[in-house]
N, C-alpha and C. Protein backbone atom coordinates (compact mmCIF):
# COMPACT_ATOMS: atom_id res chain seq x y z
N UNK A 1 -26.69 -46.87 -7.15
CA UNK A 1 -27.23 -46.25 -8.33
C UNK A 1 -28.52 -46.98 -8.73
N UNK A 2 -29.42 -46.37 -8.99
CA UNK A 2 -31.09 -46.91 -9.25
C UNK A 2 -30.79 -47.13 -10.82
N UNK A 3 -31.77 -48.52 -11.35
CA UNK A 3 -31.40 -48.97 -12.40
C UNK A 3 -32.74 -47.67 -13.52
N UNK A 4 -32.57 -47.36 -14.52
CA UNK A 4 -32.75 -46.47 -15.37
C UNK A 4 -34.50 -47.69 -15.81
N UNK A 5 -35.53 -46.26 -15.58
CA UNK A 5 -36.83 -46.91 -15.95
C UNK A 5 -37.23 -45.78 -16.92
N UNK A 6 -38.14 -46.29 -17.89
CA UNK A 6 -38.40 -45.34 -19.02
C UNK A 6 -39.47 -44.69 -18.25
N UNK A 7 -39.81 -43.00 -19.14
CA UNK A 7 -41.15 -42.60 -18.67
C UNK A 7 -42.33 -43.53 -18.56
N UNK A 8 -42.48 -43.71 -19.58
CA UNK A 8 -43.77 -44.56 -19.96
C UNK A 8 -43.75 -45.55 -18.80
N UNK A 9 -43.22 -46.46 -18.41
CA UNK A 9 -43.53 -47.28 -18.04
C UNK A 9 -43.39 -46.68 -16.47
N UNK A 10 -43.31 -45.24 -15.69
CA UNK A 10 -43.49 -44.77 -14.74
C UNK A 10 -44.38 -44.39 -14.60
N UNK A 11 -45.17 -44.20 -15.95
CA UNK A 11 -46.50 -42.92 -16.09
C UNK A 11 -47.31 -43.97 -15.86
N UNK A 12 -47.03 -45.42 -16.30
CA UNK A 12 -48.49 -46.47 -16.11
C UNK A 12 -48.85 -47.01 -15.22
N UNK A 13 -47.49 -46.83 -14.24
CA UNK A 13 -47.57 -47.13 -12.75
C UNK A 13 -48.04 -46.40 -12.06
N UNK A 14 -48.09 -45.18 -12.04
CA UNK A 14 -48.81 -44.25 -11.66
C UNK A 14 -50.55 -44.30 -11.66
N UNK A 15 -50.42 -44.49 -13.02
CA UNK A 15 -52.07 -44.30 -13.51
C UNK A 15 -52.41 -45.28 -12.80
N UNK A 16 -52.23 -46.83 -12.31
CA UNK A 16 -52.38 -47.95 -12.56
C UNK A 16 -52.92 -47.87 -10.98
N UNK A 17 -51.72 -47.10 -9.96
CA UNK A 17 -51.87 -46.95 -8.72
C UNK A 17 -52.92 -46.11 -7.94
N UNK A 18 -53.09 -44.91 -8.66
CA UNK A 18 -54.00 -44.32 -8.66
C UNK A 18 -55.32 -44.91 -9.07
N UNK A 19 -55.14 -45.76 -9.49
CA UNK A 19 -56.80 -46.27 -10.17
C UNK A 19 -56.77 -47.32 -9.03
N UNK A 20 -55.85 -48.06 -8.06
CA UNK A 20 -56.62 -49.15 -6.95
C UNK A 20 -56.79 -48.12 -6.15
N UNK A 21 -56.16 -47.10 -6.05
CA UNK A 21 -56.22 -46.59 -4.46
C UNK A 21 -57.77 -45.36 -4.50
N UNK A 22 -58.18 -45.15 -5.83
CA UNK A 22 -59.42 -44.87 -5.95
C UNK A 22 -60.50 -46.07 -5.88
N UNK A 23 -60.17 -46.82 -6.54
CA UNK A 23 -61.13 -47.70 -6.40
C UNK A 23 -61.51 -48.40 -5.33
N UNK A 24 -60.41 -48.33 -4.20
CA UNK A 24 -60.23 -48.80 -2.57
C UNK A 24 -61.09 -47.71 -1.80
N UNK A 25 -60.94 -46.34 -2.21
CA UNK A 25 -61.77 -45.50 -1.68
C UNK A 25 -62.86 -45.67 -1.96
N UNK A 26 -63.76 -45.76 -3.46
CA UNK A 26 -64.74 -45.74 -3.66
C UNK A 26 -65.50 -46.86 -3.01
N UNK A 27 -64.96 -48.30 -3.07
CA UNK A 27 -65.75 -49.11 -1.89
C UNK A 27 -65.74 -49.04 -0.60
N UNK A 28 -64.67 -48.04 -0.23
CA UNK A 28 -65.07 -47.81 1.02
C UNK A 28 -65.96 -46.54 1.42
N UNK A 29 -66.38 -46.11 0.88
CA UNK A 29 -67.27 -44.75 1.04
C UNK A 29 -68.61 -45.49 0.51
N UNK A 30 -68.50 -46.59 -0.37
CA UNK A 30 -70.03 -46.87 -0.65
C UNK A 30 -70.62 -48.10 0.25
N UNK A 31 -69.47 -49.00 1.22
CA UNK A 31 -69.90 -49.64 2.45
C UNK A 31 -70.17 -48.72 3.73
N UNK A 32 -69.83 -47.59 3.41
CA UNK A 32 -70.18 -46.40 4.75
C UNK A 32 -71.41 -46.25 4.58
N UNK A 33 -72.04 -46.37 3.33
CA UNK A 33 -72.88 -45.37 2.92
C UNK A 33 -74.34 -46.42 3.03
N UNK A 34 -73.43 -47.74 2.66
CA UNK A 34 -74.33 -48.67 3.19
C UNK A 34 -74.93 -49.21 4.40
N UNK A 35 -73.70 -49.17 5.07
CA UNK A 35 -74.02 -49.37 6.59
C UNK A 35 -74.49 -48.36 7.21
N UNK A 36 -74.64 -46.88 7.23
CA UNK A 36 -75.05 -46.07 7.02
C UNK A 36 -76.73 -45.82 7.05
N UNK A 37 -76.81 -45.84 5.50
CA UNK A 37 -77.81 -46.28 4.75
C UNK A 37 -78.69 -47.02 4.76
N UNK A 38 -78.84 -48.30 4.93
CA UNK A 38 -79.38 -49.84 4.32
C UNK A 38 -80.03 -49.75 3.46
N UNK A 39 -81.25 -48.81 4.31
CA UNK A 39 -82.47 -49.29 3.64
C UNK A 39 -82.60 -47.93 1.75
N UNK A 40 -81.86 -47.96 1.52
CA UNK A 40 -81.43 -47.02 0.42
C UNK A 40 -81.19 -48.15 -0.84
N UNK A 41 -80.56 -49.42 -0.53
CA UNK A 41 -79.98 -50.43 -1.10
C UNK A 41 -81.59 -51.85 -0.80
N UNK A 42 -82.21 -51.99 -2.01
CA UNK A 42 -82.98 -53.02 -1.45
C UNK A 42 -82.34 -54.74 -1.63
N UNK A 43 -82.63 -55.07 -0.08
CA UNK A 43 -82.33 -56.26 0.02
C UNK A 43 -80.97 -56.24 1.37
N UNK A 44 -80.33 -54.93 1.50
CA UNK A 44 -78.93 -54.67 2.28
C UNK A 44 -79.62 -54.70 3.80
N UNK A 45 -80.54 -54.70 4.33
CA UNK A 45 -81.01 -54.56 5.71
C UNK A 45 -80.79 -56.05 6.05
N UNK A 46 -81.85 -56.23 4.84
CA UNK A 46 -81.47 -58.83 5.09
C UNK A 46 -80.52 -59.21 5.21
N UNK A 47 -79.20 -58.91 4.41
CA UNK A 47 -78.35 -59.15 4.16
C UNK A 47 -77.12 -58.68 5.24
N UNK A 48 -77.41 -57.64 5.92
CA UNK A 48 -76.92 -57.07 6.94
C UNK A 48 -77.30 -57.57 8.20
N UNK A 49 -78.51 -57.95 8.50
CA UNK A 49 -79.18 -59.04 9.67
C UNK A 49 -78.67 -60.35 9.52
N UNK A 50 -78.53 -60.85 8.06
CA UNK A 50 -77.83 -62.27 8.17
C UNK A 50 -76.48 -62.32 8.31
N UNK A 51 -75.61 -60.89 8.31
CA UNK A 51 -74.30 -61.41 8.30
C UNK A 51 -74.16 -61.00 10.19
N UNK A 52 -75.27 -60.40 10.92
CA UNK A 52 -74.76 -59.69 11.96
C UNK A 52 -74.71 -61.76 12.85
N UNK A 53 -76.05 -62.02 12.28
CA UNK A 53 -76.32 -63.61 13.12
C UNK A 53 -75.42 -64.17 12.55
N UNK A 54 -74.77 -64.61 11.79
CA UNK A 54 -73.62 -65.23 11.12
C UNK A 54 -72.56 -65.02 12.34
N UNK A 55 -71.74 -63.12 11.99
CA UNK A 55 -71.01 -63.06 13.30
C UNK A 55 -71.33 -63.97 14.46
N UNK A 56 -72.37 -63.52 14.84
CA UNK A 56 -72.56 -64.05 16.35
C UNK A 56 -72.27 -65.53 16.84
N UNK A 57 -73.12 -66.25 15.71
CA UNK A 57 -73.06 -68.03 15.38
C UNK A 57 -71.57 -68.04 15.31
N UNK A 58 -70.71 -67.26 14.84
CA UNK A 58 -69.21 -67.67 14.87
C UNK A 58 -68.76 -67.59 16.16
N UNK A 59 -68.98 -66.39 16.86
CA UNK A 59 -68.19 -65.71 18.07
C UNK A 59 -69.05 -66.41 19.37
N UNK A 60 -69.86 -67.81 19.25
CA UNK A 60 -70.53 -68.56 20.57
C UNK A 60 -69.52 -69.35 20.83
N UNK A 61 -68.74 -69.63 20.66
CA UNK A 61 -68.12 -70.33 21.59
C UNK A 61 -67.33 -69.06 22.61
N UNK A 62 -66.68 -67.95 21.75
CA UNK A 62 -66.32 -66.89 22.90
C UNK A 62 -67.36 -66.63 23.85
N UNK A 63 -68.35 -66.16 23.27
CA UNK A 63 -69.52 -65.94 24.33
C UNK A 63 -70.04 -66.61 25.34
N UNK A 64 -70.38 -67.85 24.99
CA UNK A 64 -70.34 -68.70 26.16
C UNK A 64 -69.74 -69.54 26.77
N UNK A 65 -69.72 -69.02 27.69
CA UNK A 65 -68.52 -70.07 29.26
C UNK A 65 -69.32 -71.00 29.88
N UNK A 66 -68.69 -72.34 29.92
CA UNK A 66 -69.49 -73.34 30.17
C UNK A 66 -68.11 -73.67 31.55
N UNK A 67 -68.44 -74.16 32.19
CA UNK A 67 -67.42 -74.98 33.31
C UNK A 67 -68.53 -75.76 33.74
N UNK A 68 -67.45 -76.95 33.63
CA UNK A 68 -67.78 -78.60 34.05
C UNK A 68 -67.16 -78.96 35.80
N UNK A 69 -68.21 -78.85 36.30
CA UNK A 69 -67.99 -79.09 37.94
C UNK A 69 -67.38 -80.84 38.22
N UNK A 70 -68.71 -81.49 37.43
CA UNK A 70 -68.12 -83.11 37.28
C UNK A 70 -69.02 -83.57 36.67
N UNK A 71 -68.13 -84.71 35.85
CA UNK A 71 -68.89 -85.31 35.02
C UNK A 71 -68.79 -86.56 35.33
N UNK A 72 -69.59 -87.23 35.97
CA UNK A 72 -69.76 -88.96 36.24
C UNK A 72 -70.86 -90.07 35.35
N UNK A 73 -70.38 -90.83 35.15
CA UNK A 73 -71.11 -92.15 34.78
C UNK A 73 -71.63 -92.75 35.91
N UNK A 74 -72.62 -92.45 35.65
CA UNK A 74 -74.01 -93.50 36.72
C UNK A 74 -74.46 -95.05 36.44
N UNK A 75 -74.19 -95.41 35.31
CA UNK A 75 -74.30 -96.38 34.58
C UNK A 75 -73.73 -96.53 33.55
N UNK A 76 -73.29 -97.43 32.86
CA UNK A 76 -72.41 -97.48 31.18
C UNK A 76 -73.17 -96.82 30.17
N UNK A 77 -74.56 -96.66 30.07
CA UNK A 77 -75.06 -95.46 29.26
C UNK A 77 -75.92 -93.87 29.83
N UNK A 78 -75.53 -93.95 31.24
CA UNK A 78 -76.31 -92.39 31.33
C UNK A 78 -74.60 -91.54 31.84
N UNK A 79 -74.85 -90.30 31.55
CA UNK A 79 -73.69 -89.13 31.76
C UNK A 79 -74.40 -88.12 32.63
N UNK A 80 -73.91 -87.63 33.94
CA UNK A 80 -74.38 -86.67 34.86
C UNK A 80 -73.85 -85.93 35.23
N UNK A 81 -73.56 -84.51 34.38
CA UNK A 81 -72.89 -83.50 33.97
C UNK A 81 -73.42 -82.82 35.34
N UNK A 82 -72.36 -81.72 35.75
CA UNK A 82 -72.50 -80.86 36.60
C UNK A 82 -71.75 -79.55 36.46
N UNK A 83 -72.42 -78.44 35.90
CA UNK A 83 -71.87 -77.27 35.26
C UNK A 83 -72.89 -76.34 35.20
N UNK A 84 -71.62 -75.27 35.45
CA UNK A 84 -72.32 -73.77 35.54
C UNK A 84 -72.14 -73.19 33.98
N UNK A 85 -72.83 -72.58 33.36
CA UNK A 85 -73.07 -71.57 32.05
C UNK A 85 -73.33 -70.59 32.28
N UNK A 86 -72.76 -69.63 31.70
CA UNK A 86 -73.02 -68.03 31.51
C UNK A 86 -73.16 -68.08 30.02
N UNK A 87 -74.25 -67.10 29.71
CA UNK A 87 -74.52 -66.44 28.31
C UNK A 87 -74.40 -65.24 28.07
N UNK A 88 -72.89 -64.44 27.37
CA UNK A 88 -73.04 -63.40 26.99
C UNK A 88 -73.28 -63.04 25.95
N UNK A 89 -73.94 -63.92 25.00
CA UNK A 89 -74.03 -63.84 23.51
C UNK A 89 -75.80 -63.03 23.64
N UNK A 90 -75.84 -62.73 22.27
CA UNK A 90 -77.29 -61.95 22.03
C UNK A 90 -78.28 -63.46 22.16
N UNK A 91 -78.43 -64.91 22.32
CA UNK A 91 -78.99 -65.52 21.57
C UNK A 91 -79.61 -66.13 23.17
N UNK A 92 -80.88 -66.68 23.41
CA UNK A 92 -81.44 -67.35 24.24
C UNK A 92 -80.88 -68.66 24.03
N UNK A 93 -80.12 -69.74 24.49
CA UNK A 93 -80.03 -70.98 24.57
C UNK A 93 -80.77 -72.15 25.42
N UNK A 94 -81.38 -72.52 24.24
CA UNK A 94 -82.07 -73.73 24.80
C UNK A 94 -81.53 -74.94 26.04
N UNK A 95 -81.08 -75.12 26.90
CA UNK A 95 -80.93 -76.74 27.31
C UNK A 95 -81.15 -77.59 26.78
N UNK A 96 -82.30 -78.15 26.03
CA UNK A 96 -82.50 -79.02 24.80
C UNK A 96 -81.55 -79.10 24.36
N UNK A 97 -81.30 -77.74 23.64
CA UNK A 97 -80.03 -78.07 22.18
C UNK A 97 -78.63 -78.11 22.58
N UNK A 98 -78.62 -78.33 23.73
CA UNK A 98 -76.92 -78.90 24.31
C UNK A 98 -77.07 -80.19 23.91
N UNK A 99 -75.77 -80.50 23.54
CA UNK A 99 -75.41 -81.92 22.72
C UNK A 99 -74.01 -81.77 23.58
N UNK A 100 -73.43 -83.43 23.19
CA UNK A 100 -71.97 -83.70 23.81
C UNK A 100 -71.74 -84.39 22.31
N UNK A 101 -70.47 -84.02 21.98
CA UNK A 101 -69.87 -84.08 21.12
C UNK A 101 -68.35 -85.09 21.23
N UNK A 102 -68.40 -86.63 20.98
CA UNK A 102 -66.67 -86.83 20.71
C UNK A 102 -65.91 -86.38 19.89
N UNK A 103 -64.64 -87.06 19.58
CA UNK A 103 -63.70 -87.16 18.80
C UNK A 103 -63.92 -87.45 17.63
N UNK A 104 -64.83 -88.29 17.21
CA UNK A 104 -65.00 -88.98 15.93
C UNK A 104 -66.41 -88.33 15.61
N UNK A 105 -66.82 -87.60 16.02
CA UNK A 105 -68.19 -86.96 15.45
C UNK A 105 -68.99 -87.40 16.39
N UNK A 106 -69.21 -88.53 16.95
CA UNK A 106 -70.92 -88.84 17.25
C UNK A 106 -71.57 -87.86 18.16
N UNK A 107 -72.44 -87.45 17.96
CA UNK A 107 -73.77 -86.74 18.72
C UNK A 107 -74.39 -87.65 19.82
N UNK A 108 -74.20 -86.44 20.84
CA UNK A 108 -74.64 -87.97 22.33
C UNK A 108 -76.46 -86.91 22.34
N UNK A 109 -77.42 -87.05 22.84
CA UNK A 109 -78.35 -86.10 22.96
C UNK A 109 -78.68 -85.89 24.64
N UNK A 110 -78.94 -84.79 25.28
CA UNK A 110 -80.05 -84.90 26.53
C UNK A 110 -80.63 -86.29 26.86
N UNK A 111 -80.63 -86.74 27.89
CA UNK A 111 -81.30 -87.45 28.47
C UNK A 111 -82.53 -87.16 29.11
N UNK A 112 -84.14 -87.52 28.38
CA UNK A 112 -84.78 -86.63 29.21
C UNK A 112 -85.39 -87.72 30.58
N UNK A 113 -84.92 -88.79 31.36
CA UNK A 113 -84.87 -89.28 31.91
C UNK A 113 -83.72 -88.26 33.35
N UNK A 114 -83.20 -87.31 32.75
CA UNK A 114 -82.60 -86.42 33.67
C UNK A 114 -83.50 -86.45 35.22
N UNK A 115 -84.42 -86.22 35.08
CA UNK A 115 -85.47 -85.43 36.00
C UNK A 115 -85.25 -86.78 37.31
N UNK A 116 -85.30 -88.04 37.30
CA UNK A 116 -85.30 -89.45 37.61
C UNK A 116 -84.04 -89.48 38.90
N UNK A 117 -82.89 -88.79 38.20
CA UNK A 117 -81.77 -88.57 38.67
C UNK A 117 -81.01 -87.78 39.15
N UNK A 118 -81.77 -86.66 39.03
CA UNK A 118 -81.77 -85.39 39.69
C UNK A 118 -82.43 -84.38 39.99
N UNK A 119 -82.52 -83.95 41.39
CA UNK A 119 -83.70 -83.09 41.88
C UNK A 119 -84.12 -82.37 40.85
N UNK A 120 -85.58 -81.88 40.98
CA UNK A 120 -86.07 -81.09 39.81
C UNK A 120 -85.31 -79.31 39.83
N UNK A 121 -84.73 -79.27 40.92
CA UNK A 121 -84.52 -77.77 41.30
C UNK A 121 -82.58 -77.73 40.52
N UNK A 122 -82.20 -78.78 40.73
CA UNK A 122 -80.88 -78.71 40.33
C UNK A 122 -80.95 -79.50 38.37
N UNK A 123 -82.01 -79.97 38.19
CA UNK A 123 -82.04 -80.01 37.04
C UNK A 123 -81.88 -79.14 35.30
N UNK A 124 -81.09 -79.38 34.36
CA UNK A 124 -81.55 -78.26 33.47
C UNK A 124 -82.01 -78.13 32.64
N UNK A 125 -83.05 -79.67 32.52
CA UNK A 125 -84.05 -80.16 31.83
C UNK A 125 -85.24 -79.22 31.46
N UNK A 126 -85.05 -78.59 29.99
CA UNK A 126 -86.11 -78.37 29.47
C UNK A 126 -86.07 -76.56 30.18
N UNK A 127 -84.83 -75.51 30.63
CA UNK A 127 -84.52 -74.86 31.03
C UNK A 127 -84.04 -73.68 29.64
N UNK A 128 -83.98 -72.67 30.27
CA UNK A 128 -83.18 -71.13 28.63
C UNK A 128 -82.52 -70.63 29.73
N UNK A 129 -81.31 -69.99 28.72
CA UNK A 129 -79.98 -69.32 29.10
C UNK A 129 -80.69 -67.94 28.70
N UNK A 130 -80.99 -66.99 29.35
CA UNK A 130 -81.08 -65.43 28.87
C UNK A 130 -79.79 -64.80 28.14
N UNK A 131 -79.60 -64.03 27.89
CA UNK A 131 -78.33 -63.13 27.41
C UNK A 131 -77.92 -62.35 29.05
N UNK A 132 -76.78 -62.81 28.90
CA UNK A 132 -76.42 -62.31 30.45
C UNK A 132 -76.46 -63.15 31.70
N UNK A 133 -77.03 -63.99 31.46
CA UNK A 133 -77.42 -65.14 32.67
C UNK A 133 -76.62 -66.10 33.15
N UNK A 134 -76.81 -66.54 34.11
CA UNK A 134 -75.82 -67.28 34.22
C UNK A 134 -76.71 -68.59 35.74
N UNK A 135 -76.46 -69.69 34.65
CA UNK A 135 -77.20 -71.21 35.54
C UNK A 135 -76.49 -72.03 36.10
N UNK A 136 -76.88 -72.67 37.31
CA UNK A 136 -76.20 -73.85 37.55
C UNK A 136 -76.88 -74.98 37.48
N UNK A 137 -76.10 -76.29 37.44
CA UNK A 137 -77.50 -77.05 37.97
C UNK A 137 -76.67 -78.52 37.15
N UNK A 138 -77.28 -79.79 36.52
CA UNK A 138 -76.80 -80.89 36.47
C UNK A 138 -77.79 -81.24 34.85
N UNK A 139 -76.84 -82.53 34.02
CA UNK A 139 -77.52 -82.49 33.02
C UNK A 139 -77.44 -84.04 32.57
N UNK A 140 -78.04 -84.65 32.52
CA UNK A 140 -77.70 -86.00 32.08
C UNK A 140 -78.01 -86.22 30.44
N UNK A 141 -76.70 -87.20 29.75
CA UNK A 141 -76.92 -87.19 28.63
C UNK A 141 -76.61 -88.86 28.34
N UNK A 142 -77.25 -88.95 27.65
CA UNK A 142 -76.48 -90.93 27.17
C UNK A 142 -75.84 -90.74 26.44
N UNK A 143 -74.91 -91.71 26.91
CA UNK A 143 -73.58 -91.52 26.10
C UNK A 143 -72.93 -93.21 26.45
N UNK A 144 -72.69 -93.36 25.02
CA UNK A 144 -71.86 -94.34 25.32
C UNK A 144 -70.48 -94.79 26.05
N UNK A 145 -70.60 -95.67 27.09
CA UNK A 145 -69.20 -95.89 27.58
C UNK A 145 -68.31 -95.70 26.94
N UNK A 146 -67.74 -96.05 25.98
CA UNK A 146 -66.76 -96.32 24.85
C UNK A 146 -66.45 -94.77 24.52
N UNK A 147 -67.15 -93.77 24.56
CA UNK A 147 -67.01 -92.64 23.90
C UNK A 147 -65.67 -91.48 24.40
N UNK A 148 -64.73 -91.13 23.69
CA UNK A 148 -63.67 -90.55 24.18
C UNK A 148 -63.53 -89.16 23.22
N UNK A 149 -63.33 -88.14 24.79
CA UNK A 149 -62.65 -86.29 24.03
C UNK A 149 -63.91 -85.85 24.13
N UNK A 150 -65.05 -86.13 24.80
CA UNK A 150 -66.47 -85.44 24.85
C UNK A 150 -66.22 -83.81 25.06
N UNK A 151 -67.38 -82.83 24.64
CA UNK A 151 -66.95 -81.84 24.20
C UNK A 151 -68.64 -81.35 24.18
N UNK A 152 -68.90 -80.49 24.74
CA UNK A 152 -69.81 -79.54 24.94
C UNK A 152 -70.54 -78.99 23.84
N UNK A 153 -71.63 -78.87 22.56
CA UNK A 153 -71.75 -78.15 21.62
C UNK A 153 -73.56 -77.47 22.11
N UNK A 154 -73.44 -76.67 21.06
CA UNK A 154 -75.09 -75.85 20.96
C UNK A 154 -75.55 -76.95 19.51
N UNK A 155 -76.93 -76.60 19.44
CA UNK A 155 -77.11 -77.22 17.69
C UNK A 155 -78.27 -76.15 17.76
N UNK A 156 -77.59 -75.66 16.58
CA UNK A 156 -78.24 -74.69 15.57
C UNK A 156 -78.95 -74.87 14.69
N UNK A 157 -79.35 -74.26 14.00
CA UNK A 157 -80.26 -74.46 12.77
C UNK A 157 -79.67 -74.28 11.88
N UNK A 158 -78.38 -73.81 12.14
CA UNK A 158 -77.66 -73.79 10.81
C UNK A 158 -76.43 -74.94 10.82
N UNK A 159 -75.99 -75.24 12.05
CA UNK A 159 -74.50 -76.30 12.23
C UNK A 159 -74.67 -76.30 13.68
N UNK A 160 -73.89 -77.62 13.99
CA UNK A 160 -73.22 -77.87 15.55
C UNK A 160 -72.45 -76.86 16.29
N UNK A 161 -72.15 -75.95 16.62
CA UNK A 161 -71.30 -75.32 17.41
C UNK A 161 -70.46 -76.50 18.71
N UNK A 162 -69.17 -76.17 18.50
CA UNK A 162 -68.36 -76.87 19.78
C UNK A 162 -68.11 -75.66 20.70
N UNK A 163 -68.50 -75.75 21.52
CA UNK A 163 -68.05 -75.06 22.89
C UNK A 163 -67.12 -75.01 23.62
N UNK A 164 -67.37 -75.96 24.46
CA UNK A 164 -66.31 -76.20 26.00
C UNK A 164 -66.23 -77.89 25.53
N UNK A 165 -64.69 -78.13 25.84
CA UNK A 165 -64.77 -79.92 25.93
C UNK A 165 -64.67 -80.33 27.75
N UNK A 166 -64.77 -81.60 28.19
CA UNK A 166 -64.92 -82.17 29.52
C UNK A 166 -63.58 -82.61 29.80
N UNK A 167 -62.80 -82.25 30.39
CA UNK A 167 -61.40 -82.07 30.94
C UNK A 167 -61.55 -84.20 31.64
N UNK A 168 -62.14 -84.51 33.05
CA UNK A 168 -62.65 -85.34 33.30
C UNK A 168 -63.74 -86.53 33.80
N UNK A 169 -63.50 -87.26 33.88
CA UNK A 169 -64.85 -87.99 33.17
C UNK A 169 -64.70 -89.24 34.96
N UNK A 170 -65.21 -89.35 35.42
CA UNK A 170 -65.16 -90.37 36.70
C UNK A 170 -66.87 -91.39 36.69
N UNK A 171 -66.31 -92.43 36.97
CA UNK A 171 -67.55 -93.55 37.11
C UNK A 171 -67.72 -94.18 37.94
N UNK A 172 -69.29 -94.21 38.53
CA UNK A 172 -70.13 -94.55 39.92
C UNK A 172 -70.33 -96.06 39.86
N UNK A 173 -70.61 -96.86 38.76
CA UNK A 173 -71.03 -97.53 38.69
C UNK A 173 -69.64 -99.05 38.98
C-alpha cells in the first residue's frame, strides 16, 4: 500500500520537475545553437578554440606513443635514449621540448651535446614530430645518476605533460 501524499505537494513536484527538465532542454538547444553558431555569440569562437586545444593538451599522452628501445648511461651524467615516436595528435612536437621526468619532480633537459654521441642521421637533436609521423632515432639527456621512475614528458606552454615512463635503464660506464 503507497503511503497517502497530499495534492499540493504532488502538484509542486510536478511543476518543480518540469521546470529542470525544461531548463535541461533549454541549455541544450542553446549549446547546439552555439556550437552550431559561434560566431552569433561574441567571444564563443575563442572560447571554443581554447577549449578544443585544452582537449587535445589533455588527450597527448593518448596520442602519442613513445617506445623506449634502450636506455643506457654512458657516463654518471649523460642518458642515451633510443626510441621510436609516433604523433597522432593535431600538434607538431618539438624534440627540444622532450624532457625526462622522475619520481620526485625533477626536470632532466636534452642534452645538446647529443650530436658528439650520436651519428647526426640517428640523432633527434633539434628534429619535429608532424601529426601522423612517426621517428626513430636516439636522444641524450643529463640526468643524474641518482635519479629513479624516469618518465618521458612534452613541456608546454601551458604545463609538463607525462607521457611514456622508461621501463629499463642499463649502464656502459
Amino acid at each position: 500500500m503507497r503511503a497517502y501524499m497530499p495534492r499540493r505537494i504532488k502538484r509542486q513536484r510536478k511543476i518543480i520537475t518540469q521546470l529542470i527538465i525544461g531548463l535541461v532542454m533549454a541549455c541544450v538547444i542553446f549549446l547546439i545553437i552555439i556550437f552550431r553558431y559561434p560566431h552569433i555569440i561574441p567571444g564563443a569562437t575563442d572560447f571554443l578554440d581554447q577549449m578544443k586545444i585544452r582537449w587535445d593538451l589533455a588527450t597527448l599522452p593518448l596520442a602519442v606513443k613513445i617506445n623506449v628501445k634502450s636506455a643506457e648511461f654512458w657516463n654518471p651524467d649523460l642518458l642515451i635514449v633510443d626510441v621510436d615516436i609516433e604523433n597522432n595528435s593535431r600538434f607538431v612536437i618539438l624534440c627540444k621540448d622532450l624532457r625526462l621526468v622522475d619520481r620526485q619532480g625533477h626536470i632532466f633537459l636534452p642534452s645538446s651535446t647529443s650530436v658528439y654521441y650520436v651519428t647526426r642521421d640517428q640523432s633527434l637533436w633539434m628534429r619535429e614530430i608532424n601529426p601522423g609521423q612517426k621517428i626513430k632515432g636516439k636522444y641524450a639527456f643529463t640526468v643524474t645518476d641518482s635519479a629513479f621512475g624516469l618518465m618521458f614528458a612534452v613541456d608546454t606552454e601551458m604545463r609538463l605533460i607525462r607521457l611514456q615512463s622508461i621501463k629499463e635503464i642499463s649502464r656502459l660506464y
